[in-house]
Protein backbone atom coordinates (compact mmCIF):
# COMPACT_ATOMS: atom_id res chain seq x y z
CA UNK A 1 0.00 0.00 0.00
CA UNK A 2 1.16 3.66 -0.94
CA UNK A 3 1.92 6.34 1.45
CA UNK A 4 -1.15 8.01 -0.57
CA UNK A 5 -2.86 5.13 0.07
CA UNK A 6 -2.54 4.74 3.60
CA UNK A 7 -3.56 8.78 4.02
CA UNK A 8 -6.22 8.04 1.74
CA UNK A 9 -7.68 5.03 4.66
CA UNK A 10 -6.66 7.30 7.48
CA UNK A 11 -8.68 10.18 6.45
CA UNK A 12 -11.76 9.34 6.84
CA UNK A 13 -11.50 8.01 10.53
CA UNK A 14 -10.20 12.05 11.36
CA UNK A 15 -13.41 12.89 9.87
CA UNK A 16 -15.43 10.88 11.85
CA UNK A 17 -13.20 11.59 15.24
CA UNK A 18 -14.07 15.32 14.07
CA UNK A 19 -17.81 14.83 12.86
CA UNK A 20 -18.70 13.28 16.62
CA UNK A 21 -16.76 15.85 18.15
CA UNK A 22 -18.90 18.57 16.78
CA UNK A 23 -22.02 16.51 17.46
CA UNK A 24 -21.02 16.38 21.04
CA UNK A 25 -19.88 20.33 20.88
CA UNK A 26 -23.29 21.63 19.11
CA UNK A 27 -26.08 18.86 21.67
CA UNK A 28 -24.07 20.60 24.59
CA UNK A 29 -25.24 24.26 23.05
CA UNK A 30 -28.64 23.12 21.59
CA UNK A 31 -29.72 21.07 24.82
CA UNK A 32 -28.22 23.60 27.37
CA UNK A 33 -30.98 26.46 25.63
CA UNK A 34 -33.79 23.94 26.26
CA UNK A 35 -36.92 24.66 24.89
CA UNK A 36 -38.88 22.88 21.93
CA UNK A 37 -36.32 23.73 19.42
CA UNK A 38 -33.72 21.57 21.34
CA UNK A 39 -34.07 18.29 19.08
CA UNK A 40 -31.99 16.10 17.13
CA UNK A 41 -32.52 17.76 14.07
CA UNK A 42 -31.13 21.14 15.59
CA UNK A 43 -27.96 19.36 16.73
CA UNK A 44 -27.19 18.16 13.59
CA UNK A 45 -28.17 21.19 11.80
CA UNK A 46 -25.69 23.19 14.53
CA UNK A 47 -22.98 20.44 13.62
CA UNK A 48 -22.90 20.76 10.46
CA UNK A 49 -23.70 17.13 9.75
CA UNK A 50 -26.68 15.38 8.29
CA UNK A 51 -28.97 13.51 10.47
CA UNK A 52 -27.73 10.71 9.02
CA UNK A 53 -24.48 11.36 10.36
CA UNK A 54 -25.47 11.90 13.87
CA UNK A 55 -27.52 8.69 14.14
CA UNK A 56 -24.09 6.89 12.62
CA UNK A 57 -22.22 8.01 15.61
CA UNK A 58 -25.31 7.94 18.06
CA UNK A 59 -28.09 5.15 16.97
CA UNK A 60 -29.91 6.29 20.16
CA UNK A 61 -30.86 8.90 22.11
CA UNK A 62 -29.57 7.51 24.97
CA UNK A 63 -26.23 7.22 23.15
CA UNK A 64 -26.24 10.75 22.82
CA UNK A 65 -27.06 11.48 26.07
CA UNK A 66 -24.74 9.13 27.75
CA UNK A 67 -21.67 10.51 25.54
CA UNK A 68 -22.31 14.84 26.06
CA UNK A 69 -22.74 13.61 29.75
CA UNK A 70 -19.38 11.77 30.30
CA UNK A 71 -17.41 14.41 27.64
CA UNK A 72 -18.77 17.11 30.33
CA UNK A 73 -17.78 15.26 33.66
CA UNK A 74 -14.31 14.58 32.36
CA UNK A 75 -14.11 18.41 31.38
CA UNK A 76 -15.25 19.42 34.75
CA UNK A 77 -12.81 17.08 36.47
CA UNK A 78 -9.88 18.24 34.17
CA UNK A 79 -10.97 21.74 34.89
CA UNK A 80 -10.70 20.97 38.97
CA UNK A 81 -7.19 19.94 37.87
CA UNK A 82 -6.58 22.83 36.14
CA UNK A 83 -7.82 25.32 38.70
CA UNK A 84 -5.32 23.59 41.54
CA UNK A 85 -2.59 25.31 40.91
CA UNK A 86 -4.24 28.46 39.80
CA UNK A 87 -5.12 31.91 40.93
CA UNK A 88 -6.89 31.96 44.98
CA UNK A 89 -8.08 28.76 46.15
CA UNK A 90 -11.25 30.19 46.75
CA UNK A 91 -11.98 31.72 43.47
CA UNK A 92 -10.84 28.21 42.12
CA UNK A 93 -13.80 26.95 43.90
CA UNK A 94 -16.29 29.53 42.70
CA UNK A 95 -15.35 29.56 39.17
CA UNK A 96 -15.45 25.52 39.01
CA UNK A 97 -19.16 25.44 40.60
CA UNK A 98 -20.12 28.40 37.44
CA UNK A 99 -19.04 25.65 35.22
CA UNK A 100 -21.17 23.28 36.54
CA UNK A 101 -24.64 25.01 36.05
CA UNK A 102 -23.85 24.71 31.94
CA UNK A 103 -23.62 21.21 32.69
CA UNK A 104 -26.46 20.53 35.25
CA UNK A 105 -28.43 23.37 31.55
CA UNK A 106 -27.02 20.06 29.37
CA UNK A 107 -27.83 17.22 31.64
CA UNK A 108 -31.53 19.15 32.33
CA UNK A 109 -32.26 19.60 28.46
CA UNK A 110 -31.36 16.43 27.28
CA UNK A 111 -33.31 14.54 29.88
CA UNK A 112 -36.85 16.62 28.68
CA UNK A 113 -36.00 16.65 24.90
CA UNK A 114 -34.97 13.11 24.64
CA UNK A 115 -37.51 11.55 26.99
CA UNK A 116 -35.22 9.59 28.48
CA UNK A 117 -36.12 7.35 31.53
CA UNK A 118 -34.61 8.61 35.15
CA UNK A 119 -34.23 4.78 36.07
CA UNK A 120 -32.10 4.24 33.49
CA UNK A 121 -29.26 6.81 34.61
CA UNK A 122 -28.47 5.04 37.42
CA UNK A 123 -24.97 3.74 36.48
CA UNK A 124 -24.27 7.75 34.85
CA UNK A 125 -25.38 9.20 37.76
CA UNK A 126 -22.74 7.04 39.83
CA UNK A 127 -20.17 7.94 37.86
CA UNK A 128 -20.43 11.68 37.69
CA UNK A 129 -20.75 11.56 41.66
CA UNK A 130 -17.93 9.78 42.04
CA UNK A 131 -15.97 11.99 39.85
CA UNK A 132 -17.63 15.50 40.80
CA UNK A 133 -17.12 14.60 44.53
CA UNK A 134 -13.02 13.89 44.37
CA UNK A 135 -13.12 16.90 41.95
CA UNK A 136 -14.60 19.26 44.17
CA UNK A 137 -13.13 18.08 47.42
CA UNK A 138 -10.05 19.07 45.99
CA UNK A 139 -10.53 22.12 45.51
CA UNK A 140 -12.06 22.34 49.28
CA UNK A 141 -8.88 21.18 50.55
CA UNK A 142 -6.97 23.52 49.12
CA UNK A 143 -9.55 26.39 50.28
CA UNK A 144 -9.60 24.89 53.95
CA UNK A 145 -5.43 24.81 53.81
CA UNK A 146 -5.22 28.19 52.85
CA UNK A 147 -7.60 29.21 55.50
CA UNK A 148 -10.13 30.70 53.18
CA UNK A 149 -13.01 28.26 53.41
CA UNK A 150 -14.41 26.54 56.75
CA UNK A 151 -13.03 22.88 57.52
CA UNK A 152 -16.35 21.21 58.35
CA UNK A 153 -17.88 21.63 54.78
CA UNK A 154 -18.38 18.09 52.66
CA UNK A 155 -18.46 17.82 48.96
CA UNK A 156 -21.57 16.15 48.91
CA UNK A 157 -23.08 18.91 50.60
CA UNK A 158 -22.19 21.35 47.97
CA UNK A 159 -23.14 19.00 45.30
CA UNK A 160 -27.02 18.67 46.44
CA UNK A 161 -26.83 22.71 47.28
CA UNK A 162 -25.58 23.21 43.50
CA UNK A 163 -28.28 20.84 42.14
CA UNK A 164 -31.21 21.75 44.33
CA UNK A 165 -30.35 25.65 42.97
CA UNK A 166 -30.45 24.28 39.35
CA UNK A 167 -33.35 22.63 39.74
CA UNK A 168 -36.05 24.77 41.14
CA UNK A 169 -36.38 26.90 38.49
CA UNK A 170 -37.46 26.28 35.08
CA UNK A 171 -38.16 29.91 33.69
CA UNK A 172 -35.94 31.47 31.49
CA UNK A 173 -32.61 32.63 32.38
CA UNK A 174 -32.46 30.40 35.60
CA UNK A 175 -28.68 29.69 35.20
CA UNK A 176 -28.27 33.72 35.64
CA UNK A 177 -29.93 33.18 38.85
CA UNK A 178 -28.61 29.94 40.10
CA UNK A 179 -24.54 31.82 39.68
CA UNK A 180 -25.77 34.46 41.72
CA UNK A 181 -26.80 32.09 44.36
CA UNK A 182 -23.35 30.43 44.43
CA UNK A 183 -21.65 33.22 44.66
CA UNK A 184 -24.17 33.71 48.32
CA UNK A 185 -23.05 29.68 48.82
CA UNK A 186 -19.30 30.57 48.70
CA UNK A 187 -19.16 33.56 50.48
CA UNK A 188 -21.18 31.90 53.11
CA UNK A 189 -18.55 29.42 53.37
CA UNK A 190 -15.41 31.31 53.77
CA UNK A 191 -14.08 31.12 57.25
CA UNK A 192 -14.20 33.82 59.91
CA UNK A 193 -11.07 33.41 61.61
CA UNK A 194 -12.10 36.22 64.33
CA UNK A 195 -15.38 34.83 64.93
CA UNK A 196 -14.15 32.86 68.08
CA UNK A 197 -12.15 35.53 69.44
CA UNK A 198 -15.52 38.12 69.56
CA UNK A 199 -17.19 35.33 70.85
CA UNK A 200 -14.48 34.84 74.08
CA UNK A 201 -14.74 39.18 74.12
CA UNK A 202 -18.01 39.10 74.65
CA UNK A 203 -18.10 35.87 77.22
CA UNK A 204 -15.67 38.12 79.09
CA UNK A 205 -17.23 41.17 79.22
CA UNK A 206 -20.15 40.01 80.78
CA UNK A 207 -18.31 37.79 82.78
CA UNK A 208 -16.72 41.13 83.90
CA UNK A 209 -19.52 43.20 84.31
CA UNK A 210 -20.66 43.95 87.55
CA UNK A 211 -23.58 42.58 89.58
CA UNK A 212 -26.21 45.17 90.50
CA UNK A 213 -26.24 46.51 94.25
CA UNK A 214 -28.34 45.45 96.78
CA UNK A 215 -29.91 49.32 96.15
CA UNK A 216 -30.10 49.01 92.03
CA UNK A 217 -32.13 46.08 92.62
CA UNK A 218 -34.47 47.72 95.34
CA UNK A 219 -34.81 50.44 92.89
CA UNK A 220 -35.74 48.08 90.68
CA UNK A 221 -38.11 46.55 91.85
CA UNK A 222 -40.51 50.25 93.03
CA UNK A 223 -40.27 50.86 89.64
CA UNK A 224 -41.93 47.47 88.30
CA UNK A 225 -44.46 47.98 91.31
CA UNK A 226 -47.76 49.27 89.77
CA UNK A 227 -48.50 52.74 91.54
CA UNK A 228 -51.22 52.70 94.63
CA UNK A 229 -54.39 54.77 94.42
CA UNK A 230 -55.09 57.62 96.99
CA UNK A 231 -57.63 56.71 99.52
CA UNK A 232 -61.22 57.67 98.78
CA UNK A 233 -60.43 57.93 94.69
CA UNK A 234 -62.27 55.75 92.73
């Protein structure tokens, strides 16, 4: 076989690896909008490719579904990577959970466009915990280490606050609303280092404080006392 040849019987497997990729790119843009016009047909037409096409990469919905959905937990736990070693720790944080409303937009559209049956996500859903949670808690040790998030926060717990946000709201322009949320989440979390201390200060100052004299309390006490009536008033 020539050299020519051999380009010739590679080429059309780069089209294909580039064909699906563009599939998966344009159902993560088309689904994410939502709506009626988020269909197969408006994938493919966003692709580039022919329906034809998309079915040869995707004979099912569910094969669609199942491929955007692992191609965006990889991203997100590649991204977690990423953000590591970059910029403050707790910024890291925030930007990563703003990624993860386009994906929750994705996973939401699909699910109502396609029709696709919640029991049989069970094995997806697994996975993207699994991977979401190590991603995450990564990024929350790092925050804790550097003293700018509280210690006794859990992944999970962020995970079911991000999703419960995402999910209970369907108008338009939720995910506007959801990041503004987050960014209430993670300032809530950041740690307040002199929060004990005030605490003691105040303990002490009323510790401190003096007791009331025998006469305070007498005085007291006359002016709680409801007043008498003068004799012979009514």
């Amino acid at each position: 076989m020539t050299d020519q040849a051999v380009v010739t019987a590679r080429k059309p497997r780069a089209d294909a690896a580039r064909n699906r990729e563009r599939v998966l790119e344009a159902a993560k843009a088309v689904f994410s909008v939502g709506g009626p016009k988020a269909s197969l047909e408006a994938v493919a037409k966003r692709a580039g490719v022919g329906i034809g096409t998309l079915y040869r990469h995707f004979p099912t919905r569910e094969a669609l579904f199942e491929a955007v959905y692992r191609r965006e937990v990889e991203q997100l736990s590649d991204l977690a990577e990423q953000l590591k070693t970059e910029g403050s720790p707790v910024e890291a944080l925030r930007r990563w959970l703003r990624s993860n409303v386009e994906f929750v937009a994705t996973k939401k559209g699909m699910a109502a466009a396609l029709a696709l049956a919640a029991h049989g996500m069970s094995e997806l859903h697994a996975y993207s915990s699994d991977r979401l949670s190590r991603a995450i808690g990564a990024l929350l040790d790092r925050a804790v280490a550097a003293g700018e998030i509280r210690a006794q926060i859990e992944p999970a717990d962020i995970l079911r606050a991000l999703v419960g946000m995402c999910y209970m709201n369907d108008q338009p322009g939720w995910q506007a609303s959801v990041v503004r949320l987050l960014d209430i989440l993670v300032d809530g979390l950041r740690a307040q280092p002199n929060a004990d201390a005030k605490t003691d200060a105040r303990a002490q100052i009323k510790a401190d404080r003096p007791s009331a004299s025998p006469r305070a309390k007498a005085a007291g006490k006359a002016a709680r006392r409801p007043a008498r009536r003068p004799a012979g008033r009514r």
